[in-house]
N, C-alpha and C. Protein backbone atom coordinates (compact mmCIF):
# COMPACT_ATOMS: atom_id res chain seq x y z
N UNK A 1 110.60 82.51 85.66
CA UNK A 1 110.27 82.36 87.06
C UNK A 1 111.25 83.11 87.95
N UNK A 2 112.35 83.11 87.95
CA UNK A 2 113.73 83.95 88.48
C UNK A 2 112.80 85.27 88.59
N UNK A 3 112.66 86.07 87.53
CA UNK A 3 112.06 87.76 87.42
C UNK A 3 110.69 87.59 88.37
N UNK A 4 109.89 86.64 88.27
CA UNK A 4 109.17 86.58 89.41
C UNK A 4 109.17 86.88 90.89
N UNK A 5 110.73 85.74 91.19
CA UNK A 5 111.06 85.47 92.50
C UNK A 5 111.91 86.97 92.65
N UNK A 6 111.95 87.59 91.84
CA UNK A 6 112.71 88.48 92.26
C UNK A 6 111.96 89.73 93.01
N UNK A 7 110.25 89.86 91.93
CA UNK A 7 109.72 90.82 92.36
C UNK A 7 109.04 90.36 93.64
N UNK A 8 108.91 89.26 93.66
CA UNK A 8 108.64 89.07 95.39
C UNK A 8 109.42 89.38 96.28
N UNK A 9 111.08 89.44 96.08
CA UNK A 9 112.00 89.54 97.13
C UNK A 9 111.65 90.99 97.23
N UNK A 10 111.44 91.64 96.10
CA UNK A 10 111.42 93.31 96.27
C UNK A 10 110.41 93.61 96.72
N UNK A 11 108.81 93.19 96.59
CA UNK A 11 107.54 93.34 97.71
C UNK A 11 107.84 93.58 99.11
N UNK A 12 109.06 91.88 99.14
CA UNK A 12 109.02 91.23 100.85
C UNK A 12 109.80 92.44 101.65
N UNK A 13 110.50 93.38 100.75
CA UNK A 13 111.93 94.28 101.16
C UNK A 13 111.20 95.53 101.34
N UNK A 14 110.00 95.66 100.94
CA UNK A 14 109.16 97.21 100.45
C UNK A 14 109.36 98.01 99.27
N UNK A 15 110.13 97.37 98.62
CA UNK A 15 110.40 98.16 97.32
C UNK A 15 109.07 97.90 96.65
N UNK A 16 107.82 98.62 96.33
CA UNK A 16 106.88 98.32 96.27
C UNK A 16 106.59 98.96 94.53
N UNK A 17 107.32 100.13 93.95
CA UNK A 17 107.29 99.96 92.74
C UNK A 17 108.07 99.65 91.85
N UNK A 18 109.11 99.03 92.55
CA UNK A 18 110.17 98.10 91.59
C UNK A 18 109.33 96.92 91.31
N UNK A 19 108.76 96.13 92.39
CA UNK A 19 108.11 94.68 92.63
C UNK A 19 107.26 94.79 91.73
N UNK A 20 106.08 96.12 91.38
CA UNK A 20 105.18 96.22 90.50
C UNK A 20 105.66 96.02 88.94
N UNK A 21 107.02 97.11 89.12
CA UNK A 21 107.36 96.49 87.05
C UNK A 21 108.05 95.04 87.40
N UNK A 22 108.77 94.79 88.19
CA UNK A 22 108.95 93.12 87.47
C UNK A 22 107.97 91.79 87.59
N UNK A 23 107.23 91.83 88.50
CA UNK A 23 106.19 91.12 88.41
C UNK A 23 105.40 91.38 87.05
N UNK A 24 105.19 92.58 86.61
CA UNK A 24 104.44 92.76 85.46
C UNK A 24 105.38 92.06 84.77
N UNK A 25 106.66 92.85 84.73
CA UNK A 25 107.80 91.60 83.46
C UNK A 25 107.20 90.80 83.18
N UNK A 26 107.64 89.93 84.47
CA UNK A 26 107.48 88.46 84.87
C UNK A 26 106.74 87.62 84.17
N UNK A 27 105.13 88.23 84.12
CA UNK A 27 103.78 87.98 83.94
C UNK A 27 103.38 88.45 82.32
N UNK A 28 104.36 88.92 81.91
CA UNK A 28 104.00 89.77 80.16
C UNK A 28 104.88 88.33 79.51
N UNK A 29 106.08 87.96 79.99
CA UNK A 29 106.38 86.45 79.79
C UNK A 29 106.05 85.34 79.44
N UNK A 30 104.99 85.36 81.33
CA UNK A 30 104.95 84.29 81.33
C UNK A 30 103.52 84.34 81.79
N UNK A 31 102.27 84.38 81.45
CA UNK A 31 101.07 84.91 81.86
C UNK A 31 100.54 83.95 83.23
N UNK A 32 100.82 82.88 83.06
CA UNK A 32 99.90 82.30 84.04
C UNK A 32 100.82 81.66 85.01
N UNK A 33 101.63 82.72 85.60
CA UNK A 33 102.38 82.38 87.23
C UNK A 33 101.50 83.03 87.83
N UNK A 34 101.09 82.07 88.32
CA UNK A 34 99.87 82.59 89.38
C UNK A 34 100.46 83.17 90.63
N UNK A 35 101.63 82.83 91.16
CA UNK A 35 102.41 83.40 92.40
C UNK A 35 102.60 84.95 92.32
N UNK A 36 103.06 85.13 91.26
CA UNK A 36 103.61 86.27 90.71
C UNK A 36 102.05 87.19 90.51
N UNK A 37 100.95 86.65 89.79
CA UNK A 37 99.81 88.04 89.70
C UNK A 37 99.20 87.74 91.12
N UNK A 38 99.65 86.61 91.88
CA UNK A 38 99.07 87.45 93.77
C UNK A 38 99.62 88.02 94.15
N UNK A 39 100.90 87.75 94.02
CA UNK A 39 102.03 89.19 94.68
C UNK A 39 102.07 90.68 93.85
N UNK A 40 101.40 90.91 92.58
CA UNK A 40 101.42 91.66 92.11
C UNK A 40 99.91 92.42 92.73
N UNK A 41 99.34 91.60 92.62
CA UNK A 41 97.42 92.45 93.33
C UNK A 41 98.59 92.69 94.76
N UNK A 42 98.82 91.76 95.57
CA UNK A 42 99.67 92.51 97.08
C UNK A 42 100.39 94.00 96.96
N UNK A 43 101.13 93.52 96.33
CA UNK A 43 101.92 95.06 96.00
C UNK A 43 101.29 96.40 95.52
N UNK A 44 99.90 95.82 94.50
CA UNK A 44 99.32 97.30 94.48
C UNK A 44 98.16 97.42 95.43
N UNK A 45 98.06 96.57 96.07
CA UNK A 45 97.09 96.91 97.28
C UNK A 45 98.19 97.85 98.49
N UNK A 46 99.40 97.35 98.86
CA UNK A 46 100.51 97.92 99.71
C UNK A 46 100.38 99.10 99.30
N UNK A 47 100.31 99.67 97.75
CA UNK A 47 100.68 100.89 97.15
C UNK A 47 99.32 101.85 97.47
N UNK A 48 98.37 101.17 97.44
CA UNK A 48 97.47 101.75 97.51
C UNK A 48 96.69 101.78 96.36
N UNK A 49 96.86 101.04 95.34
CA UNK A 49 96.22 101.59 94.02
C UNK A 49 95.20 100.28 93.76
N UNK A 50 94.13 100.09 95.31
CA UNK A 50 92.93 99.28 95.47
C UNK A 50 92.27 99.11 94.09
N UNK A 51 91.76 99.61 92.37
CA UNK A 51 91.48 99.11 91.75
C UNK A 51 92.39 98.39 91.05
N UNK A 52 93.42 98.98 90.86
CA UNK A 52 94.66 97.75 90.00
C UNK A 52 94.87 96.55 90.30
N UNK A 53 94.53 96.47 92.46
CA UNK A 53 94.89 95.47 93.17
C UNK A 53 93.82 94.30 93.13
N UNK A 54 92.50 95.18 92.62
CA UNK A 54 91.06 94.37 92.51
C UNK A 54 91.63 93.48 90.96
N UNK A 55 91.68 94.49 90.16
CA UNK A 55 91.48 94.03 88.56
C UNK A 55 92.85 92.79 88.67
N UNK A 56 94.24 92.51 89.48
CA UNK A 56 94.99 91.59 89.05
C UNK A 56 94.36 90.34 90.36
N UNK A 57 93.60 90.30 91.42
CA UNK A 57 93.09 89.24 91.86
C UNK A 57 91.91 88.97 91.34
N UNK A 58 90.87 89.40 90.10
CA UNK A 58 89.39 89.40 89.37
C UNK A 58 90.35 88.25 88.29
N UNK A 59 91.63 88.60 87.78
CA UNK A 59 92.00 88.58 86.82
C UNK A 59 92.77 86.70 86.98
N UNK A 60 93.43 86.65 88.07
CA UNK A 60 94.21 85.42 88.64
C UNK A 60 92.87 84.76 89.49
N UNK A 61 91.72 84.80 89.83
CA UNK A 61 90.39 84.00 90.14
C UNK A 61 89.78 83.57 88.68
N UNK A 62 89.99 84.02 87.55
CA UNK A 62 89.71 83.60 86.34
C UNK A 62 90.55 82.90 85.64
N UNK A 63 91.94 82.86 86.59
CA UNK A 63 93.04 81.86 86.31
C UNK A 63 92.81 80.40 86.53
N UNK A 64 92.69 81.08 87.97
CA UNK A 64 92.49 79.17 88.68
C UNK A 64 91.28 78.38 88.52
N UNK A 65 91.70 77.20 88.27
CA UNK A 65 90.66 76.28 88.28
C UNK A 65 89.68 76.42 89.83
N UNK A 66 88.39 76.15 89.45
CA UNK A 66 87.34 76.29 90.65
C UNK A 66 87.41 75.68 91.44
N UNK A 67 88.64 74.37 91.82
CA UNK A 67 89.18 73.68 93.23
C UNK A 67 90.41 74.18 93.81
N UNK A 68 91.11 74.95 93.08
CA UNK A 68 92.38 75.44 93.84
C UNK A 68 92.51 75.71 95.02
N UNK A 69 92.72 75.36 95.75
CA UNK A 69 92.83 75.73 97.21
C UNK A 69 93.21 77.15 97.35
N UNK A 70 93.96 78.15 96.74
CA UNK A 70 94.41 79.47 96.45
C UNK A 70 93.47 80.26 96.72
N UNK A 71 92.19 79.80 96.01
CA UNK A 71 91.24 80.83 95.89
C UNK A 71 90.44 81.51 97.10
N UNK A 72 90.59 80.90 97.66
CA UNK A 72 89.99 81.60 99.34
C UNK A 72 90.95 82.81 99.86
N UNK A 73 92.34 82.53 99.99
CA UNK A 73 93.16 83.45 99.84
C UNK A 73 93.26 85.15 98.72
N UNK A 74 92.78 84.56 97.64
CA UNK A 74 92.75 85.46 96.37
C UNK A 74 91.31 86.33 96.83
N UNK A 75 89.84 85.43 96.76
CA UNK A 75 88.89 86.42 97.47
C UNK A 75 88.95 86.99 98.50
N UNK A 76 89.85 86.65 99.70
CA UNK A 76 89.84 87.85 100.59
C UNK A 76 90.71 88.70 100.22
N UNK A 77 91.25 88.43 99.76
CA UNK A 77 92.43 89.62 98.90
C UNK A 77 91.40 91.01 98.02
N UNK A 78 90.56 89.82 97.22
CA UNK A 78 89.91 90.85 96.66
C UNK A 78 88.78 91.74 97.01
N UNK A 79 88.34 90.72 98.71
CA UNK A 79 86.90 91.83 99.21
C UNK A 79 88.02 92.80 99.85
N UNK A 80 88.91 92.33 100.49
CA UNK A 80 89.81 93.69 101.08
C UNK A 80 90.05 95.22 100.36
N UNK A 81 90.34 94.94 99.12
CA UNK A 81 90.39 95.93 98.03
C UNK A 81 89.31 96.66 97.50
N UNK A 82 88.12 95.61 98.06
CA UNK A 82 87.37 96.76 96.99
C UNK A 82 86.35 97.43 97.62
């Protein structure tokens, strides 16, 4: 979780392809931090790389259970992208 919080600090800072490899770290770890693959779809949406940013919020909506409150957040994330 630390390598997580970290690639968020580096998103929140603009370091936008540092944030991308440690969130991936993070997430090759620990697969289902869900914090970490929304900030990771964020960061490659920031980057610009709109299908990577689609495929990790397609990917964390197949995470969450179908009451999560998250998920409203995650689909506009993902109509934004695509």
């Amino acid at each position: 979780m630390l390598t997580a919080n970290f690639g968020i600090l580096q998103e929140a800072k603009g370091d936008l392809s540092g944030a991308i490899a440690t969130l991936k770290a993070a997430l090759d770890a620990e697969p289902n931090l869900h914090e970490a693959r929304f900030n990771l779809a964020l960061a490659y949406a920031k980057s610009g790389r709109r299908a990577e940013a689609a495929a990790a919020a397609r990917d964390l909506l197949a995470r969450l259970p179908s009451s999560a409150p998250e998920r409203g957040e995650v689909e506009r994330l993902l109509k934004a992208v695509q």
